[in-house]
Protein backbone atom coordinates (compact mmCIF):
# COMPACT_ATOMS: atom_id res chain seq x y z
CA UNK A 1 37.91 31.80 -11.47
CA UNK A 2 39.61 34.73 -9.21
CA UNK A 3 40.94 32.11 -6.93
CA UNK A 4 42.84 30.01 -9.75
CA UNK A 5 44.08 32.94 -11.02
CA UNK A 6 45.23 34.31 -8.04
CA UNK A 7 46.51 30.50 -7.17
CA UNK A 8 48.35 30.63 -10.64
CA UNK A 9 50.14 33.99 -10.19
CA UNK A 10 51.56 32.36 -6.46
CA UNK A 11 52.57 29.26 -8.60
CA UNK A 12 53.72 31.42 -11.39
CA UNK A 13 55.29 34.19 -8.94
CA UNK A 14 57.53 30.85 -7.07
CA UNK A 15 58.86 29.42 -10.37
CA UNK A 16 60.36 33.22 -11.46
CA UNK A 17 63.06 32.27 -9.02
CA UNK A 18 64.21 30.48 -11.90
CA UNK A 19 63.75 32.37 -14.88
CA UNK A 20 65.97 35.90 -15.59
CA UNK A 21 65.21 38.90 -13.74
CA UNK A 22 63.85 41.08 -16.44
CA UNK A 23 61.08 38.12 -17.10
CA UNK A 24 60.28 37.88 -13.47
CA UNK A 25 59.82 41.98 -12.84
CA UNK A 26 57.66 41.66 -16.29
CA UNK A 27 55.30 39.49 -14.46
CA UNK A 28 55.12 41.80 -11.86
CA UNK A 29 54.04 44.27 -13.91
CA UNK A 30 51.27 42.76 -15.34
CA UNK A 31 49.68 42.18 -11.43
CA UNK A 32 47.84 45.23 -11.04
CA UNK A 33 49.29 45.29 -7.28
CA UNK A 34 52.57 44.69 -8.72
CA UNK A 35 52.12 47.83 -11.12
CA UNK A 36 51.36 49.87 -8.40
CA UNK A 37 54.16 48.84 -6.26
CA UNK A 38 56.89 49.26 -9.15
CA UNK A 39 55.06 52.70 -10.13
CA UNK A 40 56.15 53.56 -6.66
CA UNK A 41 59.25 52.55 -6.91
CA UNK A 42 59.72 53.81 -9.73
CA UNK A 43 59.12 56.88 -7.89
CA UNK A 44 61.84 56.83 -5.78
CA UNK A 45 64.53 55.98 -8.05
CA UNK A 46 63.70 59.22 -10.37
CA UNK A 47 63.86 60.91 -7.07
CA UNK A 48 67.66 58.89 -6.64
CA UNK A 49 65.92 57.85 -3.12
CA UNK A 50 68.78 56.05 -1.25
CA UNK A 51 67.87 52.13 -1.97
CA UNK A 52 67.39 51.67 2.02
CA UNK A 53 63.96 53.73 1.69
CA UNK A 54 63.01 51.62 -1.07
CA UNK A 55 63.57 48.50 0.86
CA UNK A 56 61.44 50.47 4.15
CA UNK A 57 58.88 51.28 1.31
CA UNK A 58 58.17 47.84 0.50
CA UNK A 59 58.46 46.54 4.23
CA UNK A 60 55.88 49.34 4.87
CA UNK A 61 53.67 47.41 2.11
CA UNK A 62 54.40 44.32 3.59
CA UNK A 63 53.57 45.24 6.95
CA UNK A 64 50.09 46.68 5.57
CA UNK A 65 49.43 43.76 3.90
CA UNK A 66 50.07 41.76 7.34
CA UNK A 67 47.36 44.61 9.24
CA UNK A 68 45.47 44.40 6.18
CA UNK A 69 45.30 39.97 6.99
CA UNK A 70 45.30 40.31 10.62
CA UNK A 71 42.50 42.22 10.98
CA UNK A 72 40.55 40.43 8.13
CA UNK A 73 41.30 37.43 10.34
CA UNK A 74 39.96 39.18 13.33
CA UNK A 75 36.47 40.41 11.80
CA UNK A 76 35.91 36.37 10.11
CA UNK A 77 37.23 35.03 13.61
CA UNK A 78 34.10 37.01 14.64
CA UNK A 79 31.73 36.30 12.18
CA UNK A 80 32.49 32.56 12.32
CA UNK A 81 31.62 33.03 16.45
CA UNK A 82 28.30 34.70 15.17
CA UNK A 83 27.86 32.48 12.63
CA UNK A 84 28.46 29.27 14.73
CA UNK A 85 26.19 30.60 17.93
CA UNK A 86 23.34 31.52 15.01
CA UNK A 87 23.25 28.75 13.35
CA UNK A 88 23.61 26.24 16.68
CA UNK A 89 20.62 28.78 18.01
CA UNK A 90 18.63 28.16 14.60
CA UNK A 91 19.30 24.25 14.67
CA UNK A 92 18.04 24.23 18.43
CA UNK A 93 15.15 25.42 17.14
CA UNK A 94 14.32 23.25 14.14
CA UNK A 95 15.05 20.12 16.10
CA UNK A 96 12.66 22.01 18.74
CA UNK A 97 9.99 22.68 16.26
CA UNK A 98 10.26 19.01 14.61
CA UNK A 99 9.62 17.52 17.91
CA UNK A 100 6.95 19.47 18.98
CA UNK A 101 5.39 18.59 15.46
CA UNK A 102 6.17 14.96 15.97
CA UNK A 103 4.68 14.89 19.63
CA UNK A 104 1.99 16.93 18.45
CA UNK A 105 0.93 14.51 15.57
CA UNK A 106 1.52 11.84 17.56
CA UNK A 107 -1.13 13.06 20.18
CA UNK A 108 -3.75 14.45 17.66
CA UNK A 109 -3.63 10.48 16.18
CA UNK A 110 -3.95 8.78 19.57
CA UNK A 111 -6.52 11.14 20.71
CA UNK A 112 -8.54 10.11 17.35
CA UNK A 113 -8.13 6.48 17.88
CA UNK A 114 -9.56 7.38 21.21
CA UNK A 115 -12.27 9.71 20.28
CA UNK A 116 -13.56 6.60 18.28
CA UNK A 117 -13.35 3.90 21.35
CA UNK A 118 -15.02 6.79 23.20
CA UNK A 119 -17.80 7.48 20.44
CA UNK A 120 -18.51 3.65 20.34
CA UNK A 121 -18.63 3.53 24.01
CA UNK A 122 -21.37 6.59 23.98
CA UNK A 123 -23.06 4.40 21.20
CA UNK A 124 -23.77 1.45 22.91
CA UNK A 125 -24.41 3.22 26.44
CA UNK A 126 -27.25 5.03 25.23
CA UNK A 127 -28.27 1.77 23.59
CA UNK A 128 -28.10 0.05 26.61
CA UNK A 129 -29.93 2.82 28.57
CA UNK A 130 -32.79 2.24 25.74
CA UNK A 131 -32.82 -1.48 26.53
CA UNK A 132 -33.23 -0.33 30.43
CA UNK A 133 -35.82 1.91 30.31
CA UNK A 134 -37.50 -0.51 27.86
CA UNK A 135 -37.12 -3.20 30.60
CA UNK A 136 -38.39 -1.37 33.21
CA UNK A 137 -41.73 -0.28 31.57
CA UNK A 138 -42.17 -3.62 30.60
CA UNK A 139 -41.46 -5.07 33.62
CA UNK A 140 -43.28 -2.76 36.09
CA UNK A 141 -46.19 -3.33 33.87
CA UNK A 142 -45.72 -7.14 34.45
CA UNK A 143 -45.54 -6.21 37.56
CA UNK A 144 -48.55 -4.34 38.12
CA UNK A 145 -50.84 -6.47 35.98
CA UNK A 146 -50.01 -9.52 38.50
CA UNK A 147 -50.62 -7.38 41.68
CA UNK A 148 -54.03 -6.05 40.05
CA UNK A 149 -54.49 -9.74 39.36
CA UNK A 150 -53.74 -10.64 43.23
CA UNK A 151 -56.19 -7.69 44.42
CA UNK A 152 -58.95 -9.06 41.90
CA UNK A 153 -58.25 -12.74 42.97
CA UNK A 154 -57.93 -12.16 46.81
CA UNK A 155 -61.32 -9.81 46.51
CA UNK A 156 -62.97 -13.00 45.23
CA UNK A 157 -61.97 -15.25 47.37
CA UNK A 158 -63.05 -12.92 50.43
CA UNK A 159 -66.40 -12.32 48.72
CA UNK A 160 -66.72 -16.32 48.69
CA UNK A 161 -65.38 -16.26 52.57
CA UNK A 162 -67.88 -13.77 53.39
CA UNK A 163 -70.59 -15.84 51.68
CA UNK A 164 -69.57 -19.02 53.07
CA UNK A 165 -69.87 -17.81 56.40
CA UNK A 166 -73.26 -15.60 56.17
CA UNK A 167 -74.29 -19.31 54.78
CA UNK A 168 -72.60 -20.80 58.23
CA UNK A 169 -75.15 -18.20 60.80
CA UNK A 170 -77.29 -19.54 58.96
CA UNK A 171 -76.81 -22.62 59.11
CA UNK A 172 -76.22 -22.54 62.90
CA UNK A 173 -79.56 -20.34 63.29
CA UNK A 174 -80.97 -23.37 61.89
CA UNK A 175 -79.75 -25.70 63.94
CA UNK A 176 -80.48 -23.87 67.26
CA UNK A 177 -83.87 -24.21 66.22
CA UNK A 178 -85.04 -21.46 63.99
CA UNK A 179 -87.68 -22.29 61.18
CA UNK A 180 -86.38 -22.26 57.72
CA UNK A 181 -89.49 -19.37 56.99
CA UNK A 182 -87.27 -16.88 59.67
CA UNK A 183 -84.54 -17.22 57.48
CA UNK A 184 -86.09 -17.79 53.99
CA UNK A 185 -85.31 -13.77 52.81
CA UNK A 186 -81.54 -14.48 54.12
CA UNK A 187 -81.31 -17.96 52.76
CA UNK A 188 -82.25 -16.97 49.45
CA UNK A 189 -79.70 -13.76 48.99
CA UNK A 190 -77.02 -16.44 50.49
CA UNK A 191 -77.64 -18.67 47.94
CA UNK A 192 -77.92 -16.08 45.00
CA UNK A 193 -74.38 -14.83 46.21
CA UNK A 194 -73.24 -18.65 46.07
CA UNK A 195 -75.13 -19.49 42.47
CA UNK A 196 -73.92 -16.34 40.87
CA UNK A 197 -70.23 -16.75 41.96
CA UNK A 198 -68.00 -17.55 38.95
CA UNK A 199 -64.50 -17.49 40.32
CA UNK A 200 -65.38 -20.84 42.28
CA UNK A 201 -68.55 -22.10 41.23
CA UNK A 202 -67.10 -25.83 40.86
CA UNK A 203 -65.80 -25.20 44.55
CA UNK A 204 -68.99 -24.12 45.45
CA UNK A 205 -71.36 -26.65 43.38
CA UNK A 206 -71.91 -29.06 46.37
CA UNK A 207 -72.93 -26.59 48.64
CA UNK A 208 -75.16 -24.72 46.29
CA UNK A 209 -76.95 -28.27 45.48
CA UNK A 210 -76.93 -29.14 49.35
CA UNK A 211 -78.96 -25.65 50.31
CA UNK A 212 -80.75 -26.30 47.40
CA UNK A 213 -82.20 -29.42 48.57
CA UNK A 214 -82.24 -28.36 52.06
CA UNK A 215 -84.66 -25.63 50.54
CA UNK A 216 -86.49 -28.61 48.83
CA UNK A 217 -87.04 -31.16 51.28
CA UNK A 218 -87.35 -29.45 54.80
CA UNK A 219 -84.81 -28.86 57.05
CA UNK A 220 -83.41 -31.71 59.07
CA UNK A 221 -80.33 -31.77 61.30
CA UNK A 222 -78.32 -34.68 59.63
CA UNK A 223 -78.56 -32.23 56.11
CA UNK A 224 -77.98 -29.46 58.57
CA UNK A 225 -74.67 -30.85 59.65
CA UNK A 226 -73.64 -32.00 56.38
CA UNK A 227 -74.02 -28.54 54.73
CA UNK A 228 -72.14 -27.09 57.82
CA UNK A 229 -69.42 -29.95 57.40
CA UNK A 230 -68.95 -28.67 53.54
CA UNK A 231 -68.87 -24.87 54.46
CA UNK A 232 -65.97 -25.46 56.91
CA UNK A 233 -64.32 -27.35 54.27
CA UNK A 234 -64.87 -24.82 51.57
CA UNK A 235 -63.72 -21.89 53.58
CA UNK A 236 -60.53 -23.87 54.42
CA UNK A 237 -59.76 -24.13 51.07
CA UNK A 238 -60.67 -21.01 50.44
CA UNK A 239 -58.30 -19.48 53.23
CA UNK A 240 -55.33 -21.59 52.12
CA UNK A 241 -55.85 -20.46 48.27
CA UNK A 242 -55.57 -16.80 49.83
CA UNK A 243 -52.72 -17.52 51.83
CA UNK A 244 -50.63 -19.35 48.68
CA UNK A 245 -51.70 -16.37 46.29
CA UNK A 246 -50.48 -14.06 49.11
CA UNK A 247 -47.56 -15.47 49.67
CA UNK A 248 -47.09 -15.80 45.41
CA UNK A 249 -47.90 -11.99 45.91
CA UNK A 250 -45.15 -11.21 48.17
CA UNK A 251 -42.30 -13.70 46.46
CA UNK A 252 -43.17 -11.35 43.29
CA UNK A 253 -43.31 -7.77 44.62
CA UNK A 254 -40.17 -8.43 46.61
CA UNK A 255 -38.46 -9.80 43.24
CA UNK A 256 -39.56 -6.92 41.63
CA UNK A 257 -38.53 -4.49 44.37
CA UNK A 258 -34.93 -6.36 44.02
CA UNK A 259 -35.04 -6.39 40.00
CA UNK A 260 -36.21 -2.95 40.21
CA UNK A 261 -33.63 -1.19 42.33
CA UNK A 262 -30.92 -3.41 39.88
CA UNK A 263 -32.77 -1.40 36.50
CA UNK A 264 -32.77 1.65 38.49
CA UNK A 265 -28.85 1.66 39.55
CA UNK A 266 -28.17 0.35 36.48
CA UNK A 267 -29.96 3.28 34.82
CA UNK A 268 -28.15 5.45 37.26
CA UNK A 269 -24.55 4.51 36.17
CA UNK A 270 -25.37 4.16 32.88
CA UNK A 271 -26.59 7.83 32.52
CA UNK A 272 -24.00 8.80 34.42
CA UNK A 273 -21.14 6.80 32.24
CA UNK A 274 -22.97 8.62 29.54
CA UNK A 275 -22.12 11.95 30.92
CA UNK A 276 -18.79 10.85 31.61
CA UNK A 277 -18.33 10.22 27.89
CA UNK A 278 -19.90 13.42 26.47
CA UNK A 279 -16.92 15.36 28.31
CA UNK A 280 -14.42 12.79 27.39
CA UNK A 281 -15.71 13.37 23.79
CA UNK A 282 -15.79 16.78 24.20
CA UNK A 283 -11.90 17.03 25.82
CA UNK A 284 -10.62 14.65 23.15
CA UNK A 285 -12.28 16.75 20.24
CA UNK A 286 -10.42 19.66 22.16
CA UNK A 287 -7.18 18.02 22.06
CA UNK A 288 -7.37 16.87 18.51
CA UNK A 289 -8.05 20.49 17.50
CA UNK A 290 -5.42 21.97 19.70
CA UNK A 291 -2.57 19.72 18.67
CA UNK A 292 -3.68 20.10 14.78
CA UNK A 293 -2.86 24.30 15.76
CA UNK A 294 0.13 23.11 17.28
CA UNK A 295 1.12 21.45 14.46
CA UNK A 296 -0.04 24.16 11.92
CA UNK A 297 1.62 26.84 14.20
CA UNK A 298 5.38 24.92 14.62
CA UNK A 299 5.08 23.63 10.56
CA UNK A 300 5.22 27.55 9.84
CA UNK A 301 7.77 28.12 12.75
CA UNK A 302 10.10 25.22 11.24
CA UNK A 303 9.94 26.71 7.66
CA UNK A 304 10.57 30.11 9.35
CA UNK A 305 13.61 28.94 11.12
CA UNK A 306 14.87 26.65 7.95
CA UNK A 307 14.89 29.67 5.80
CA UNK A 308 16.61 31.64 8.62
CA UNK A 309 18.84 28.78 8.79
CA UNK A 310 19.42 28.86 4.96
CA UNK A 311 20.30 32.57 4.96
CA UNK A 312 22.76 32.17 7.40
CA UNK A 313 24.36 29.86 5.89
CA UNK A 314 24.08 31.41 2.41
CA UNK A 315 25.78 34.76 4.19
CA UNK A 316 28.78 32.86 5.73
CA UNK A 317 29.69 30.81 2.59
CA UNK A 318 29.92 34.60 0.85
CA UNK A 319 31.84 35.88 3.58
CA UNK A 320 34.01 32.77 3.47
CA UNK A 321 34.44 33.13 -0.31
CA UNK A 322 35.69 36.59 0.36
CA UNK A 323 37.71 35.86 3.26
CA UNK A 324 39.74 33.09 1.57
CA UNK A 325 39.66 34.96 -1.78
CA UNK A 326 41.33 38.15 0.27
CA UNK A 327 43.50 36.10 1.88
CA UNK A 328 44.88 34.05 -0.97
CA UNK A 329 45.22 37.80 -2.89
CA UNK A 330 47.18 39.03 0.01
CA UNK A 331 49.35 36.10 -0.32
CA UNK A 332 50.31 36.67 -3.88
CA UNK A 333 50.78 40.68 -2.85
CA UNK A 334 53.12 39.63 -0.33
CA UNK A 335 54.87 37.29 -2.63
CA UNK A 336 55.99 39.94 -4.60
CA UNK A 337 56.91 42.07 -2.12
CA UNK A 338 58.99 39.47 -1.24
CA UNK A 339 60.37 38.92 -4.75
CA UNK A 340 60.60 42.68 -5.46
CA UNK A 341 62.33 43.14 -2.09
CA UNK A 342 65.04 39.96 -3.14
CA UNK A 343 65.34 41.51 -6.71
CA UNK A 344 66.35 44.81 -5.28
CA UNK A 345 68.87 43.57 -2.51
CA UNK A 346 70.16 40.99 -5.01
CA UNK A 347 69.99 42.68 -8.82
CA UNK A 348 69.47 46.46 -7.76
CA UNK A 349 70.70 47.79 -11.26
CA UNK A 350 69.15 44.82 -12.94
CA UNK A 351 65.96 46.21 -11.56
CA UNK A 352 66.52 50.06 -11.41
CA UNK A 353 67.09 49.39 -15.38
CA UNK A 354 63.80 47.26 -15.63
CA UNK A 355 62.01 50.09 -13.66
CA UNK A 356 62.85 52.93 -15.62
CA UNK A 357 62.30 51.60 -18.66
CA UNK A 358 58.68 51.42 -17.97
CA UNK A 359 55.99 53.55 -19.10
């Protein structure tokens, strides 16, 4: 409202040109500058000051007025400066804190995708190292069962081996001539280890049946020979089922020392991917929480520097308001300085009158 009135007056002050003097002083008057200016004037005429002080009078306003803008210019040529480095310092800094808040964010929410690959990946490794421990118990008792197997088996057969050739001696005692009553106590624990053998008794049935006759009918060379033919037969046998259970032995310890060392580097990587992913865990979880600080910490920063910001703004439009309000009232003051100063060198007794006839 000050401006357009002060705008008006200006407007008001050019058009006097064409109205009458008296009019034009009149509206002077009613400027509270004016008043003050005539009042002095006024002044100076009671005191029949020569008309050439009156003129320096008003060039001294007029030349206060210009001090007065100049330096009004100079102080709002400064606070613009201030203004403009302040609020290009403030705007650094918003676009500083929305970035870190942006990175930030972005960083918290890939680290969370990632915390859940990792927390599925820590899932299913100590599921897996479950499943290998489980496997290896099972296994290695697999393993062990068969080999207690193979000792039982191969303890058998060497019992039979021994048997069949304590039944051989005897067999060759004999046939060098010895009478079957020499070796009746050894025949008949021979043939109660043969009879009471269960591992190979259907092996071992002709034999048994051949000393058992022998024991029947009297010894005679051709049964002799016959029973010696059969224990060299059965003791092959014997020797080559030991050497294909050994040899089954072997082809399954080494395949479980092979499988074995496989569970047992297996279990070794998988325990230590597991510890790999506890600290990955652990670092993401750190991250997450540090960028969510971040974020808190900048979010506060950013309003801080926004309401700075807004301040500083809110300051210079006032101080622009009052510059260009000052300025524009400086304008009309000199304008009728100016028209005073043309009334007086142009209508001087026009004006005197006007002048003294105030109150």
């Amino acid at each position: 409202m000050q401006k357009l009135a002060i705008l008006t007056l200006v407007v008001a002050l050019t058009a006097s040109k064409f109205v009458d003097t008296h009019a034009s002083l009149a509206q002077i008057d009613s400027d509270p500058f004016g008043n003050v200016v005539l009042s002095a004037i006024k002044a100076h005429i009671q005191a029949q000051t020569p008309a050439n002080e009156v003129n320096m009078l008003l060039n001294g306003v007029a030349a206060g007025l210009q001090q007065d803008q100049n330096d009004h210019d100079h102080t709002f040529e400064l606070d613009t400066t201030t203004n403009n480095r302040i609020v290009e310092d403030l705007e650094k800094e918003i676009l500083y804190h929305q970035n870190q808040i942006s990175s930030n964010t972005q960083l918290r929410d890939d680290t969370i995708e990632a915390l859940a690959v990792s927390e599925e990946d820590i899932r299913v490794t100590i599921q897996d190292i479950a499943t290998n421990e489980a496997t290896y118990a099972r296994e290695e008792a697999t393993r062990n069962q068969q080999h207690e197997t193979f000792v039982s088996k191969i303890a058998a057969i060497d019992d039979v081996i021994d048997a069949i050739d304590d039944a051989a001696k005897l067999i060759q005692h004999l046939s060098l001539g010895a009478s079957f009553v020499q070796v009746k106590s050894k025949y008949e624990t021979i043939h109660k280890r043969l009879t009471d053998n269960t591992s190979h008794s259907q092996l071992l049935q002709p034999v048994v049946a051949a000393l058992t006759e022998l024991a029947t009918h009297g010894v005679n060379q051709k049964a002799l020979t016959k029973i010696a033919q059969l224990l060299s037969e059965i003791r092959q046998q014997l020797v080559q089922e030991k050497a294909v259970k050994t040899d089954v032995e072997d082809r399954q310890a080494a395949h479980w020392a092979e499988f074995s060392a496989h569970l047992s580097n297996e279990h070794t990587r998988l325990v230590e991917r597991k510890a790999q992913l506890e600290v990955q865990i652990q670092e993401q979880k750190d991250t997450i929480e540090d960028a969510q600080s971040w974020i808190e910490f900048h979010t506060l920063e950013l309003e801080n520097s926004e309401e700075r910001l807004a301040g500083q703004q809110a300051w210079y439009a006032v101080q622009s308001e009052i510059y260009e309000t000052q300025t524009a009232e400086r304008a009309a003051q000199n304008e009728i300085v100016d028209r005073l100063q043309e009334h007086i060198s142009e209508k001087l007794s026009t004006t005197a009158q006007f002048i003294s006839k105030r109150n």
